[in-house]
Protein backbone atom coordinates (compact mmCIF):
# COMPACT_ATOMS: atom_id res chain seq x y z
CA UNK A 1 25.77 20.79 -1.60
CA UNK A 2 24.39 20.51 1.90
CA UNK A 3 23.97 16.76 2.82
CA UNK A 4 21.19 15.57 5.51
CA UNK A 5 22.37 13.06 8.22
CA UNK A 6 20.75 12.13 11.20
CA UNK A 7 23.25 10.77 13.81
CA UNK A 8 21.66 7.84 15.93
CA UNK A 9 22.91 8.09 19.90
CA UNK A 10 23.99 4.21 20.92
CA UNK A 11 23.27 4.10 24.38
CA UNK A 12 26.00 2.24 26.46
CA UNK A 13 26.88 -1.24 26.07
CA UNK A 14 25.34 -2.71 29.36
CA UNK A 15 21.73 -1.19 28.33
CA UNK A 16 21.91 -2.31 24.76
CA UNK A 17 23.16 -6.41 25.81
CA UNK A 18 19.75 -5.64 28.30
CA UNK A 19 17.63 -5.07 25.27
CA UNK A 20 19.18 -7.32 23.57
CA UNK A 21 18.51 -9.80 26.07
CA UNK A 22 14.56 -8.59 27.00
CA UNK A 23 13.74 -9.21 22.96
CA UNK A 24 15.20 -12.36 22.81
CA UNK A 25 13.44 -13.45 25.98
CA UNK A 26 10.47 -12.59 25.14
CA UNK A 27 10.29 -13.99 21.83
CA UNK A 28 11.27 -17.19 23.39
CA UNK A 29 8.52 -16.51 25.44
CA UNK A 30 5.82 -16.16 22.94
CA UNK A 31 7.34 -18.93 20.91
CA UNK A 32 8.60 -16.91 17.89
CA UNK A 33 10.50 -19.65 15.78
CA UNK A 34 13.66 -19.25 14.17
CA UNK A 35 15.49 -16.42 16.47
CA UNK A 36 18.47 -15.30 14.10
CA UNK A 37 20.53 -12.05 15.78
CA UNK A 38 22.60 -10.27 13.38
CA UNK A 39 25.46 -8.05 14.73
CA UNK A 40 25.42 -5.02 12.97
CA UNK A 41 28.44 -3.03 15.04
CA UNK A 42 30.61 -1.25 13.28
CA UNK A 43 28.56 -2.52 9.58
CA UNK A 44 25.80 0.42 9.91
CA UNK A 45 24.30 3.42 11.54
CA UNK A 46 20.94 2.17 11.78
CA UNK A 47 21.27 -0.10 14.85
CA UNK A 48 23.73 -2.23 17.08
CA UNK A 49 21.58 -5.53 16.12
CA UNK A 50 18.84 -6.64 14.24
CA UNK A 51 16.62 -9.52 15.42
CA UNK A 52 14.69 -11.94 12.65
CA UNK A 53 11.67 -14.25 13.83
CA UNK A 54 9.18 -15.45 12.55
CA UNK A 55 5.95 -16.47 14.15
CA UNK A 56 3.28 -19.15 12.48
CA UNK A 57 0.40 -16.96 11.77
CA UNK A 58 -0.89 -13.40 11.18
CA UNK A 59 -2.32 -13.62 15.21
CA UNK A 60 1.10 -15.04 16.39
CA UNK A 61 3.07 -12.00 14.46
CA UNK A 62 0.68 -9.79 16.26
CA UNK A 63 1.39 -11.02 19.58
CA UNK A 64 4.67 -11.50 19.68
CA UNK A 65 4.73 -8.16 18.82
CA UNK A 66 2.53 -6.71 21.06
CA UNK A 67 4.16 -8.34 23.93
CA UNK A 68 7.57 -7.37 22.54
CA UNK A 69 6.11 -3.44 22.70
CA UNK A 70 4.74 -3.54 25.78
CA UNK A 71 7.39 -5.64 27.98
CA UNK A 72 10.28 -2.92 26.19
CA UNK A 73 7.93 -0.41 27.24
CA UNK A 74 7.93 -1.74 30.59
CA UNK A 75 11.14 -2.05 31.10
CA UNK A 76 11.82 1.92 30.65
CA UNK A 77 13.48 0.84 27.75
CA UNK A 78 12.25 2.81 24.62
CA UNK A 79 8.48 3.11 23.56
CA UNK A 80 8.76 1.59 20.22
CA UNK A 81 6.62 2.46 17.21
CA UNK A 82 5.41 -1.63 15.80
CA UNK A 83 5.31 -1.20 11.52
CA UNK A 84 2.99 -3.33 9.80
CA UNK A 85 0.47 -4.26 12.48
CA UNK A 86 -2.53 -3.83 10.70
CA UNK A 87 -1.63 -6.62 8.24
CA UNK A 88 0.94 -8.48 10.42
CA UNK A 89 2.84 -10.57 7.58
CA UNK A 90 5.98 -8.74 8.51
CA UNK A 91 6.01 -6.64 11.38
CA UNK A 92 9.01 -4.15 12.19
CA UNK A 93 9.82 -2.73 15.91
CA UNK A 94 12.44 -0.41 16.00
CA UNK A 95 13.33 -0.35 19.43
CA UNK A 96 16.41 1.84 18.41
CA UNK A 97 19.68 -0.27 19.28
CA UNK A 98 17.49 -3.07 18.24
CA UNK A 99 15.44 -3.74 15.25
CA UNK A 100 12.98 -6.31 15.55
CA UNK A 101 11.67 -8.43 12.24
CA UNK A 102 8.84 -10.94 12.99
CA UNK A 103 7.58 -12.60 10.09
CA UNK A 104 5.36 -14.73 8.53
CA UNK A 105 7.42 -17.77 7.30
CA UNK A 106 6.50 -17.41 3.68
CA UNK A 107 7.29 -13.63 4.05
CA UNK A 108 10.08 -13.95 5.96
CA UNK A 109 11.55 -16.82 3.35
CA UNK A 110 10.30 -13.95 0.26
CA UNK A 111 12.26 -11.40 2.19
CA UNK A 112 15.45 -13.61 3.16
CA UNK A 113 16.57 -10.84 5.25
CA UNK A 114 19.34 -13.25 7.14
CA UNK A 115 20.86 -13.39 3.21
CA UNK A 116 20.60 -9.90 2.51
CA UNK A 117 22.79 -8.70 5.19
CA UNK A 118 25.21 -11.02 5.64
CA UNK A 119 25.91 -10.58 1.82
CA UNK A 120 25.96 -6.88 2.07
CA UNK A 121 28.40 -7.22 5.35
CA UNK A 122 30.73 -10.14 4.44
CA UNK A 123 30.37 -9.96 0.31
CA UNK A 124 33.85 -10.33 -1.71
CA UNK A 125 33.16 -6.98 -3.07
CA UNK A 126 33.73 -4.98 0.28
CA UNK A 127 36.96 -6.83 1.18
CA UNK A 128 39.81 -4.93 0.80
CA UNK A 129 41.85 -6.85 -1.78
CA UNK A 130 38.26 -6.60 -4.23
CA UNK A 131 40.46 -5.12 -6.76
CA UNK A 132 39.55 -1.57 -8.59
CA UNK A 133 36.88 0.50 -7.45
CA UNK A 134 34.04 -0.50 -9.03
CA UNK A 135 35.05 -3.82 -9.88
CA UNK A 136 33.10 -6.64 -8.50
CA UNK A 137 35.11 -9.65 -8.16
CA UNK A 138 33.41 -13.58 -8.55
């Protein structure tokens, strides 16, 4: 059976800890609340880190993530794609090394995205004395 994978290119270290740095500057800038950055080296293939705000209303979303687009864009960066704008309760930039979640709170608390991952990264079931394959332990 042939199997399907698309390998993702990390750029070096230097340019990612700039992006890194550029999204969390300017959400501080457009007063995103609640800035949680969750290291995901070496835990998946989908990005280096992944950013969750959350911003007070369907207008803030927007513009935080407008201004997160365009000052990424600016920077020569990536030109990332914004998910969700039309509704703007949960709005996703993948900026490639970075993946950007702004919220609405009560979306963002439905979601718990912060729980999700650091479950799925540092649950007793991946360590490596979890017993038998399959097994989960308490």
């Amino acid at each position: 059976m042939k199997v399907n994978t698309i390998a993702r290119i990390s750029k070096p270290a230097d340019i990612i800890a700039r992006l890194l740095a550029l999204v969390e500057s300017s959400l501080d800038d457009d007063k995103a609340e609640d800035i949680v950055v969750i290291d995901l080296h070496g835990k998946s293939t989908i990005s280096d880190y992944m950013v969750v705000a959350t911003g007070r209303s369907q207008r803030h979303v927007r513009t935080i993530a407008e201004h997160l687009r365009e000052r990424i864009k600016a920077d020569g960066l990536h030109t990332p794609s914004p998910e969700g704008v039309p509704q703007c309760d949960w709005v996703l930039i993948d900026a490639g090394d970075v993946i950007v979640h702004v919220f609405r709170p009560e979306v963002r608390t439905f979601y718990n995205l912060e729980k999700m991952w650091s479950q799925a990264l540092t649950g007793p079931e991946f360590s490596p004395d979890a017993g038998r394959a399959g097994e989960l332990t308490a």
